[in-house]
PDB file of N, CA and C in Angstrom:
ATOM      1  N   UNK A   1     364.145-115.156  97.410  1.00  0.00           N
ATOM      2  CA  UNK A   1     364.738-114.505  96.264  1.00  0.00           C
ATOM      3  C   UNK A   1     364.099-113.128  96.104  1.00  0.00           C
ATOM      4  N   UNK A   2     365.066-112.093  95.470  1.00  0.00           N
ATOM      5  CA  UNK A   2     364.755-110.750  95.670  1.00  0.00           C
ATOM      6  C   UNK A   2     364.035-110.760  94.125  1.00  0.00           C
ATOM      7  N   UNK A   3     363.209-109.876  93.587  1.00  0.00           N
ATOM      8  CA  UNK A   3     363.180-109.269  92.460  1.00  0.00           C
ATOM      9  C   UNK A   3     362.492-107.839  92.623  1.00  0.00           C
ATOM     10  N   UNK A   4     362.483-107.070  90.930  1.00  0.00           N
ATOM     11  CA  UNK A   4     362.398-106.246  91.326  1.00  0.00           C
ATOM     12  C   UNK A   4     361.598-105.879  90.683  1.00  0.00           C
ATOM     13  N   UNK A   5     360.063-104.812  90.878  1.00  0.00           N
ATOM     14  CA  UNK A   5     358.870-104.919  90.201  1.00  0.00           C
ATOM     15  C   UNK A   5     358.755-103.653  89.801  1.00  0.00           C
ATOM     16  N   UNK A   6     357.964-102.941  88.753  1.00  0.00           N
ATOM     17  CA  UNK A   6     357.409-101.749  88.496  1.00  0.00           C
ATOM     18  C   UNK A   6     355.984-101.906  87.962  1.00  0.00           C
ATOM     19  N   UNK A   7     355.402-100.752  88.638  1.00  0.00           N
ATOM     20  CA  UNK A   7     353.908-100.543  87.968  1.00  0.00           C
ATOM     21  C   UNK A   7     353.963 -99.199  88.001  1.00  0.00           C
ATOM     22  N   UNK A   8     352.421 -98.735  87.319  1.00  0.00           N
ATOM     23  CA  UNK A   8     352.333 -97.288  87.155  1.00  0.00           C
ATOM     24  C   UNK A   8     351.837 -96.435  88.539  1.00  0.00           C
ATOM     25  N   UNK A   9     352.204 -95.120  88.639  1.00  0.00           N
ATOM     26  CA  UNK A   9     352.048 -94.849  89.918  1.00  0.00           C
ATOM     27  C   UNK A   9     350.568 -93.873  89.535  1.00  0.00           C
ATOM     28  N   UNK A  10     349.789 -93.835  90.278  1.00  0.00           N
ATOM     29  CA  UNK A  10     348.424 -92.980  90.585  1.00  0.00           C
ATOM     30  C   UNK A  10     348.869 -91.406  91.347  1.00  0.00           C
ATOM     31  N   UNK A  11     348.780 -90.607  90.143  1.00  0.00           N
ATOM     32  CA  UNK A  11     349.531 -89.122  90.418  1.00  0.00           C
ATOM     33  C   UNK A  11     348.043 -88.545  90.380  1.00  0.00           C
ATOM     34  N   UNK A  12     348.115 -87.395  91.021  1.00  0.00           N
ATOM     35  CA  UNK A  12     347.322 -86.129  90.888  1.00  0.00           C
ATOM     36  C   UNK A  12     347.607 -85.630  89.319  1.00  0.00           C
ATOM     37  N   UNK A  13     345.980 -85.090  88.990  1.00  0.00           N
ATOM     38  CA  UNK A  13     346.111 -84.615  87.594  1.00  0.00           C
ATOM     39  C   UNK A  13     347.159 -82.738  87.685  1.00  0.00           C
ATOM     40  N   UNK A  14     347.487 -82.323  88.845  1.00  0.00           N
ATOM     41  CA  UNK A  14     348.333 -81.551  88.463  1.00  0.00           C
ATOM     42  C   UNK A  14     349.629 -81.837  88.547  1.00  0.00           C
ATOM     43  N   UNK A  15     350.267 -83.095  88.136  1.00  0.00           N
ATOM     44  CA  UNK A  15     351.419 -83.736  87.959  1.00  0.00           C
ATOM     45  C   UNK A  15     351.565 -83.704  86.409  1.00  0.00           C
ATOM     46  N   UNK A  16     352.243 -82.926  85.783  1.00  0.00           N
ATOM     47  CA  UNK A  16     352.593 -83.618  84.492  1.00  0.00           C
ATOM     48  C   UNK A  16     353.260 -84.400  83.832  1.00  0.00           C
ATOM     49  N   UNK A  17     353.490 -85.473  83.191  1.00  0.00           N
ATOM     50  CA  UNK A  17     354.441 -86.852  82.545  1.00  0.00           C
ATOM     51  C   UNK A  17     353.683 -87.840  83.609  1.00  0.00           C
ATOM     52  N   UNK A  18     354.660 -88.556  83.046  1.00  0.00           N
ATOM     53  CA  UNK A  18     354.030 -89.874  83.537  1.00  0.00           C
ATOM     54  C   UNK A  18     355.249 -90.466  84.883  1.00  0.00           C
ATOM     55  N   UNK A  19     354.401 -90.958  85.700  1.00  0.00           N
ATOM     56  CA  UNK A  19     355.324 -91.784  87.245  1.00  0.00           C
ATOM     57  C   UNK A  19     355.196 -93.231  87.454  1.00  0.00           C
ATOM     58  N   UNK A  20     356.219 -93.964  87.577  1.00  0.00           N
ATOM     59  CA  UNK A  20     355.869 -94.713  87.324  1.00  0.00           C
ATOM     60  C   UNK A  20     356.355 -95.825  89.040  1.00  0.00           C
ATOM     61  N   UNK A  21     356.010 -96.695  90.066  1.00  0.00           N
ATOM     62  CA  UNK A  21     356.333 -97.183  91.057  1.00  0.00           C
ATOM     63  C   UNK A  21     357.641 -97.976  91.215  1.00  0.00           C
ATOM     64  N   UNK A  22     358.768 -98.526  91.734  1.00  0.00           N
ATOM     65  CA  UNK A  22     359.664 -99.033  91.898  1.00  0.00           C
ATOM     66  C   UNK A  22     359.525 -99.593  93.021  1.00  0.00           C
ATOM     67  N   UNK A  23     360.020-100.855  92.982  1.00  0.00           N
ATOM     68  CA  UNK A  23     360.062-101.995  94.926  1.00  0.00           C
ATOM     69  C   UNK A  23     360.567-103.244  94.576  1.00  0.00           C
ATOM     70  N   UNK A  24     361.592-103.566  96.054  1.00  0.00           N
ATOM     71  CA  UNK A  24     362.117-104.927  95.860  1.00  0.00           C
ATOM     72  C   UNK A  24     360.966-105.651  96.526  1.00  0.00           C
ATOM     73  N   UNK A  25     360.936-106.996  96.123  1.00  0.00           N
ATOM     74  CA  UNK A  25     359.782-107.840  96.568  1.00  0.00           C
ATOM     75  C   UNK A  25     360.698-109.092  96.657  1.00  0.00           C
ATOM     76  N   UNK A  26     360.265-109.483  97.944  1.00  0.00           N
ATOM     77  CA  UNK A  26     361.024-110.854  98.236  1.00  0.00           C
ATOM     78  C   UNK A  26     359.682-111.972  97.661  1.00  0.00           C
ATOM     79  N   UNK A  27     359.785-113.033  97.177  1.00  0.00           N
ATOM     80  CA  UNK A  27     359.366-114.329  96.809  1.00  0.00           C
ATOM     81  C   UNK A  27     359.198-115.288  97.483  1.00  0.00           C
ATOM     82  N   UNK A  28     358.387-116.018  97.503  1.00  0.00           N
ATOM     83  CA  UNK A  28     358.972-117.802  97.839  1.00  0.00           C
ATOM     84  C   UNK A  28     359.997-118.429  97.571  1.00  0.00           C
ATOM     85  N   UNK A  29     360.355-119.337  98.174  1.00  0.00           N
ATOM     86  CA  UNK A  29     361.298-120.022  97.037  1.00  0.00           C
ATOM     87  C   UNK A  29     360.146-121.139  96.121  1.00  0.00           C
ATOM     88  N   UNK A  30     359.591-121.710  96.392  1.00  0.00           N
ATOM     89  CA  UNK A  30     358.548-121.806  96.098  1.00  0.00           C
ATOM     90  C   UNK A  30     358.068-121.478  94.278  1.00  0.00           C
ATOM     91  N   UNK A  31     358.180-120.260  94.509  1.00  0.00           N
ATOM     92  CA  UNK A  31     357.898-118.897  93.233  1.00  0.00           C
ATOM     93  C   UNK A  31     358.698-119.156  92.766  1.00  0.00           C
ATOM     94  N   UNK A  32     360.156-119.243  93.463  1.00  0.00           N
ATOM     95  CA  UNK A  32     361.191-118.778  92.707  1.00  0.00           C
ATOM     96  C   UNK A  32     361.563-120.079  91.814  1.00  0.00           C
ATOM     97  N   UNK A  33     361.224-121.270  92.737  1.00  0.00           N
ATOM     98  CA  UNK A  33     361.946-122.676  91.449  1.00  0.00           C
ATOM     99  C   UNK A  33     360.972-122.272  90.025  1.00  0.00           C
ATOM    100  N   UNK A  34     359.860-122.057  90.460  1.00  0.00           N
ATOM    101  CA  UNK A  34     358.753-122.432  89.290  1.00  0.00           C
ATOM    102  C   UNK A  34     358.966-120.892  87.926  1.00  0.00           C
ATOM    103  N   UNK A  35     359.678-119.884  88.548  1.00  0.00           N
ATOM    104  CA  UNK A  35     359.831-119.006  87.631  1.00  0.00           C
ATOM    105  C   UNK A  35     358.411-118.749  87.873  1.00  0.00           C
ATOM    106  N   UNK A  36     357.665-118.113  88.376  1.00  0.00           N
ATOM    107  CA  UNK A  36     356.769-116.967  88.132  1.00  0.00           C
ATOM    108  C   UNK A  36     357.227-116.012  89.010  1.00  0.00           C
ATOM    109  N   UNK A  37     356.273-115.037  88.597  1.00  0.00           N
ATOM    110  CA  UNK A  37     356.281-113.963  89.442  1.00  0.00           C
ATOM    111  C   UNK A  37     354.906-113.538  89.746  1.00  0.00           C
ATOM    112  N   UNK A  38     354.794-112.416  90.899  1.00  0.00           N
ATOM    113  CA  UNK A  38     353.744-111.665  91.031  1.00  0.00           C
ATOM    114  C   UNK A  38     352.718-110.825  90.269  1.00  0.00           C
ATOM    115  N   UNK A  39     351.892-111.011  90.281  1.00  0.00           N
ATOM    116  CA  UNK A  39     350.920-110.109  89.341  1.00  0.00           C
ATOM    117  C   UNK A  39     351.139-108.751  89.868  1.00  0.00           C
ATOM    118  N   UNK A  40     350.914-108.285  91.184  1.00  0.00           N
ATOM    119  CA  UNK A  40     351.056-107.022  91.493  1.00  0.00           C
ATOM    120  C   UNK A  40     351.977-106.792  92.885  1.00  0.00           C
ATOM    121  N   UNK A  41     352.160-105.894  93.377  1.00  0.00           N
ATOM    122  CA  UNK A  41     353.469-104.863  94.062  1.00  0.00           C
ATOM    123  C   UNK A  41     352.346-105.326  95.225  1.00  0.00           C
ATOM    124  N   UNK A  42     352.509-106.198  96.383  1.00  0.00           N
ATOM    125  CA  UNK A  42     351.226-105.744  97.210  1.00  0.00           C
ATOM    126  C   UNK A  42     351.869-107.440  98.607  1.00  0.00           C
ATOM    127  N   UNK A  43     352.103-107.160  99.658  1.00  0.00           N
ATOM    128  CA  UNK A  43     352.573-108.146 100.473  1.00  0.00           C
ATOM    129  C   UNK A  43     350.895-109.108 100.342  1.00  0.00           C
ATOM    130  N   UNK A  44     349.767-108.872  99.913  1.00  0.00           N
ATOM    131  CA  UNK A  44     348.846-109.942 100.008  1.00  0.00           C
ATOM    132  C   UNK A  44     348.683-110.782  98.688  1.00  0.00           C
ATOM    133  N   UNK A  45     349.337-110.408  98.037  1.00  0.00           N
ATOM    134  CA  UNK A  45     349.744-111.169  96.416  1.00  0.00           C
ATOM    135  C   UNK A  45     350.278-112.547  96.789  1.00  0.00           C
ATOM    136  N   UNK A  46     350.064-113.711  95.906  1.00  0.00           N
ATOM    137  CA  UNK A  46     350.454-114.733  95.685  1.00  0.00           C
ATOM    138  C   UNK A  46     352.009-115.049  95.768  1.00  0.00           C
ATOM    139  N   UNK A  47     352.778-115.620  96.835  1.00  0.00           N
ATOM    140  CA  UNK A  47     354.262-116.235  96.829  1.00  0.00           C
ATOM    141  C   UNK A  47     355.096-114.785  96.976  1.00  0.00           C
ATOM    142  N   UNK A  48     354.307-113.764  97.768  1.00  0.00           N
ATOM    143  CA  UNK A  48     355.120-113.021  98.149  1.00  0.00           C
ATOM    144  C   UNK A  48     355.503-112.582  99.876  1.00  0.00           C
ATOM    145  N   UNK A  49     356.883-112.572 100.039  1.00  0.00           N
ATOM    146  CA  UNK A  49     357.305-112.112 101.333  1.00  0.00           C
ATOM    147  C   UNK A  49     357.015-111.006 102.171  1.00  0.00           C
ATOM    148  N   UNK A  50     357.592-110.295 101.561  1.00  0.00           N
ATOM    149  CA  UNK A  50     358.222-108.894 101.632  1.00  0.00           C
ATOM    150  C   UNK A  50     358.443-108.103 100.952  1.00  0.00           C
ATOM    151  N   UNK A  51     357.851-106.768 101.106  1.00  0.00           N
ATOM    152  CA  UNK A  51     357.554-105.968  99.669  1.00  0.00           C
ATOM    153  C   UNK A  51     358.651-104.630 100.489  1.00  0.00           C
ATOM    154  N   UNK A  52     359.564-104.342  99.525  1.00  0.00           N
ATOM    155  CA  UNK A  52     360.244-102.865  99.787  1.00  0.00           C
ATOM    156  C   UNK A  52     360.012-101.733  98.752  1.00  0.00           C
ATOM    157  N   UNK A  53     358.696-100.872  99.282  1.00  0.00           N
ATOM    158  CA  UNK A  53     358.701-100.003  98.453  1.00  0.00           C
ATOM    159  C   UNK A  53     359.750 -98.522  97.952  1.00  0.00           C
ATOM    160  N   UNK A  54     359.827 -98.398  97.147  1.00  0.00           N
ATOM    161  CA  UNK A  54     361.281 -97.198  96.951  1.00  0.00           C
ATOM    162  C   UNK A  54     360.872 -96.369  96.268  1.00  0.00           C
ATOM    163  N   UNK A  55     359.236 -96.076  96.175  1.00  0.00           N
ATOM    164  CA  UNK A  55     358.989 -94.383  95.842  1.00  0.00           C
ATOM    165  C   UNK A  55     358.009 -94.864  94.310  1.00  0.00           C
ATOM    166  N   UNK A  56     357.547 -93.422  94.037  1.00  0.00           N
ATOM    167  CA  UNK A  56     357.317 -93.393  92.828  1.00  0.00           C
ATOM    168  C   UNK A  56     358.220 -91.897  92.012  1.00  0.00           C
ATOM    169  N   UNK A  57     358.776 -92.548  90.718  1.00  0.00           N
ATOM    170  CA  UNK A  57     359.713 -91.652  90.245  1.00  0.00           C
ATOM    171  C   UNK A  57     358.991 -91.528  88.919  1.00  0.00           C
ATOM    172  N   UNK A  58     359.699 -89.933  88.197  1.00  0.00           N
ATOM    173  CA  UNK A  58     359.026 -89.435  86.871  1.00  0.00           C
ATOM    174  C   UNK A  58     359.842 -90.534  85.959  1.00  0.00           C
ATOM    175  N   UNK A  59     359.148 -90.454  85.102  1.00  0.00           N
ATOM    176  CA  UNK A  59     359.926 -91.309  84.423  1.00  0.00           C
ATOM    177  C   UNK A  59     360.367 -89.869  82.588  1.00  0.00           C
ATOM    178  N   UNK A  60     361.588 -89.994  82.347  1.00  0.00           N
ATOM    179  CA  UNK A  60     362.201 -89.015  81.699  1.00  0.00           C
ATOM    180  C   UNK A  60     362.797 -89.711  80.158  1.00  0.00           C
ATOM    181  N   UNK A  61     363.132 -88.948  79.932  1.00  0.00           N
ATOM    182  CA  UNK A  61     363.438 -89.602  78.197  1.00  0.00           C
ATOM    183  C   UNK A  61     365.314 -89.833  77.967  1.00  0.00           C
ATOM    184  N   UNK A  62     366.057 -89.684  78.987  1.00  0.00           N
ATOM    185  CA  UNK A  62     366.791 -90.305  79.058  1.00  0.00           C
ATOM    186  C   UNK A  62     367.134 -91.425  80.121  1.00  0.00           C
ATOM    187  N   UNK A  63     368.407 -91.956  79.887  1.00  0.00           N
ATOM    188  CA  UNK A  63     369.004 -93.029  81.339  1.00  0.00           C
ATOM    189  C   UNK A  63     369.153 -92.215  82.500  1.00  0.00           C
ATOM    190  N   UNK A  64     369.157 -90.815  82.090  1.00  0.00           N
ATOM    191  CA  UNK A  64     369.337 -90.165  83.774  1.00  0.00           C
ATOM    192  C   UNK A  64     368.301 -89.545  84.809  1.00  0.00           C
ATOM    193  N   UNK A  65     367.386 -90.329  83.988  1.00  0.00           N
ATOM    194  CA  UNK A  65     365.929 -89.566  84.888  1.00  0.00           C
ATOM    195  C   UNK A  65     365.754 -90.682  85.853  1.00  0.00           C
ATOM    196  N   UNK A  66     365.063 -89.837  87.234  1.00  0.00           N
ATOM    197  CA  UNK A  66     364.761 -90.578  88.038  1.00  0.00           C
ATOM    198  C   UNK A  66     364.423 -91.395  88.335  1.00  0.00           C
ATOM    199  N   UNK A  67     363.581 -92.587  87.268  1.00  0.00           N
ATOM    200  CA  UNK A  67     363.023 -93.538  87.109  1.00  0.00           C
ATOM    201  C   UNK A  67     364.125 -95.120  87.140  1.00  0.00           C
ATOM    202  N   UNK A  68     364.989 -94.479  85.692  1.00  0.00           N
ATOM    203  CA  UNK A  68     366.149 -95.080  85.510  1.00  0.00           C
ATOM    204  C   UNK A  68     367.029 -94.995  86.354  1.00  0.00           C
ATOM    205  N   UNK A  69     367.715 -94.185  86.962  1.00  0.00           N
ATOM    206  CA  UNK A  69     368.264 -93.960  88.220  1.00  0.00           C
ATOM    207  C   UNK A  69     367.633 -95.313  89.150  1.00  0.00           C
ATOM    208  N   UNK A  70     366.420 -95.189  89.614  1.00  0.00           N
ATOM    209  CA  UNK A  70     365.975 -95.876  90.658  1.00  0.00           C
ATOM    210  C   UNK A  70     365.999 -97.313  90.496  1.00  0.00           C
ATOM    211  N   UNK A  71     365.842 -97.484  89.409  1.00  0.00           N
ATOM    212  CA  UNK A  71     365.339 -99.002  88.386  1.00  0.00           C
ATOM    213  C   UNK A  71     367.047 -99.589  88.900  1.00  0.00           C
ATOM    214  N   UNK A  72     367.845 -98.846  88.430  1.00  0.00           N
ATOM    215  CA  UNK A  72     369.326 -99.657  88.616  1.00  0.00           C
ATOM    216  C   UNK A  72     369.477 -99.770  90.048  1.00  0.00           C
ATOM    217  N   UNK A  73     369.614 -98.978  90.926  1.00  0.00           N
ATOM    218  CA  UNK A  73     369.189 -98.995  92.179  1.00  0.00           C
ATOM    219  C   UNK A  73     369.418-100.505  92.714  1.00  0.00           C
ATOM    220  N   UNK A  74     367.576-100.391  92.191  1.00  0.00           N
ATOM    221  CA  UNK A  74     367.166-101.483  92.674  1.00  0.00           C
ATOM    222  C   UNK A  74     368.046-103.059  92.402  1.00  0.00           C
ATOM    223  N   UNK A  75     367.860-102.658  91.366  1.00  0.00           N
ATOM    224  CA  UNK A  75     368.527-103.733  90.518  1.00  0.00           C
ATOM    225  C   UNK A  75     369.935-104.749  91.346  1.00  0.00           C
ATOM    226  N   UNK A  76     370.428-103.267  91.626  1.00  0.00           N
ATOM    227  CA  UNK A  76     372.256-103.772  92.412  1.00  0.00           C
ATOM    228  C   UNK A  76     371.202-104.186  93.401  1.00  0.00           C
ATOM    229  N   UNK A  77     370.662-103.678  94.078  1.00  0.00           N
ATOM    230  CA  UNK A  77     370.527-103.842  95.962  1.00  0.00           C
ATOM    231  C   UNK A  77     370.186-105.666  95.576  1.00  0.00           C
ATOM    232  N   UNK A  78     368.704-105.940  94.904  1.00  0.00           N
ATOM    233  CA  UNK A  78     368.516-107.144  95.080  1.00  0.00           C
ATOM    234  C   UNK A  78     369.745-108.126  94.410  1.00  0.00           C
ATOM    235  N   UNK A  79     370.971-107.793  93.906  1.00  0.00           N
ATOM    236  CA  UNK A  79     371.284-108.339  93.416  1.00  0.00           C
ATOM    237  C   UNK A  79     372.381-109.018  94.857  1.00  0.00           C
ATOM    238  N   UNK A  80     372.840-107.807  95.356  1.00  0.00           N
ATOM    239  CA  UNK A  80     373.259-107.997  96.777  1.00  0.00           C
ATOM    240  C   UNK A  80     372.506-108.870  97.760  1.00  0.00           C
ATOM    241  N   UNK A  81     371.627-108.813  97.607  1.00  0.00           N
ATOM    242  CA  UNK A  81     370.753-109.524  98.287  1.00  0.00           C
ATOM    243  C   UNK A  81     370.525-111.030  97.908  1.00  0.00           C
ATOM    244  N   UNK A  82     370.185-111.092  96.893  1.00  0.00           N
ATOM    245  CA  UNK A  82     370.414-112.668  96.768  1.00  0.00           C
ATOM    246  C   UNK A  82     371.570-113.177  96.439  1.00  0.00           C
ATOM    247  N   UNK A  83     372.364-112.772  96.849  1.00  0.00           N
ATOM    248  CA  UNK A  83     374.370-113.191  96.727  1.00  0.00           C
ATOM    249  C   UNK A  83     374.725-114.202  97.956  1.00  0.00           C
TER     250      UNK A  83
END
């Protein structure tokens, strides 16, 4: 099973706003009956497969910033994916 994770991304202090990470992460099934998830974005994490990382994006104060953009993204692909 696909899902889809975010954490904060580690920018250089001459970056201004905030970035935040995006990635599909495949599961166990395992994971997946029991409903948990991963603590962190990382293929050596607990009941995880396969990690697809997809960048780190700014994150903006509307739905059209890059962040949000990416977040839906993701969203369809794994959704394709576990179909």
């Amino acid at each position: 099973m696909w899902i889809v994770m975010t954490s904060a991304a580690r920018m250089p202090r001459s970056c201004r706003g905030s970035y935040r990470n995006v990635a599909l992460v495949k599961i166990t099934p395992q994971y997946a009956a029991e409903g948990r998830r991963p603590k962190i974005i990382s293929k050596r994490a607990r009941g995880v497969e396969t990690v697809e990382h997809l960048g780190h994006h700014n994150v903006g104060k509307t739905e059209r910033c890059a962040y949000c953009v990416a977040l839906a993204e993701a969203q369809e692909r794994a959704d394709r994916l576990n179909a």
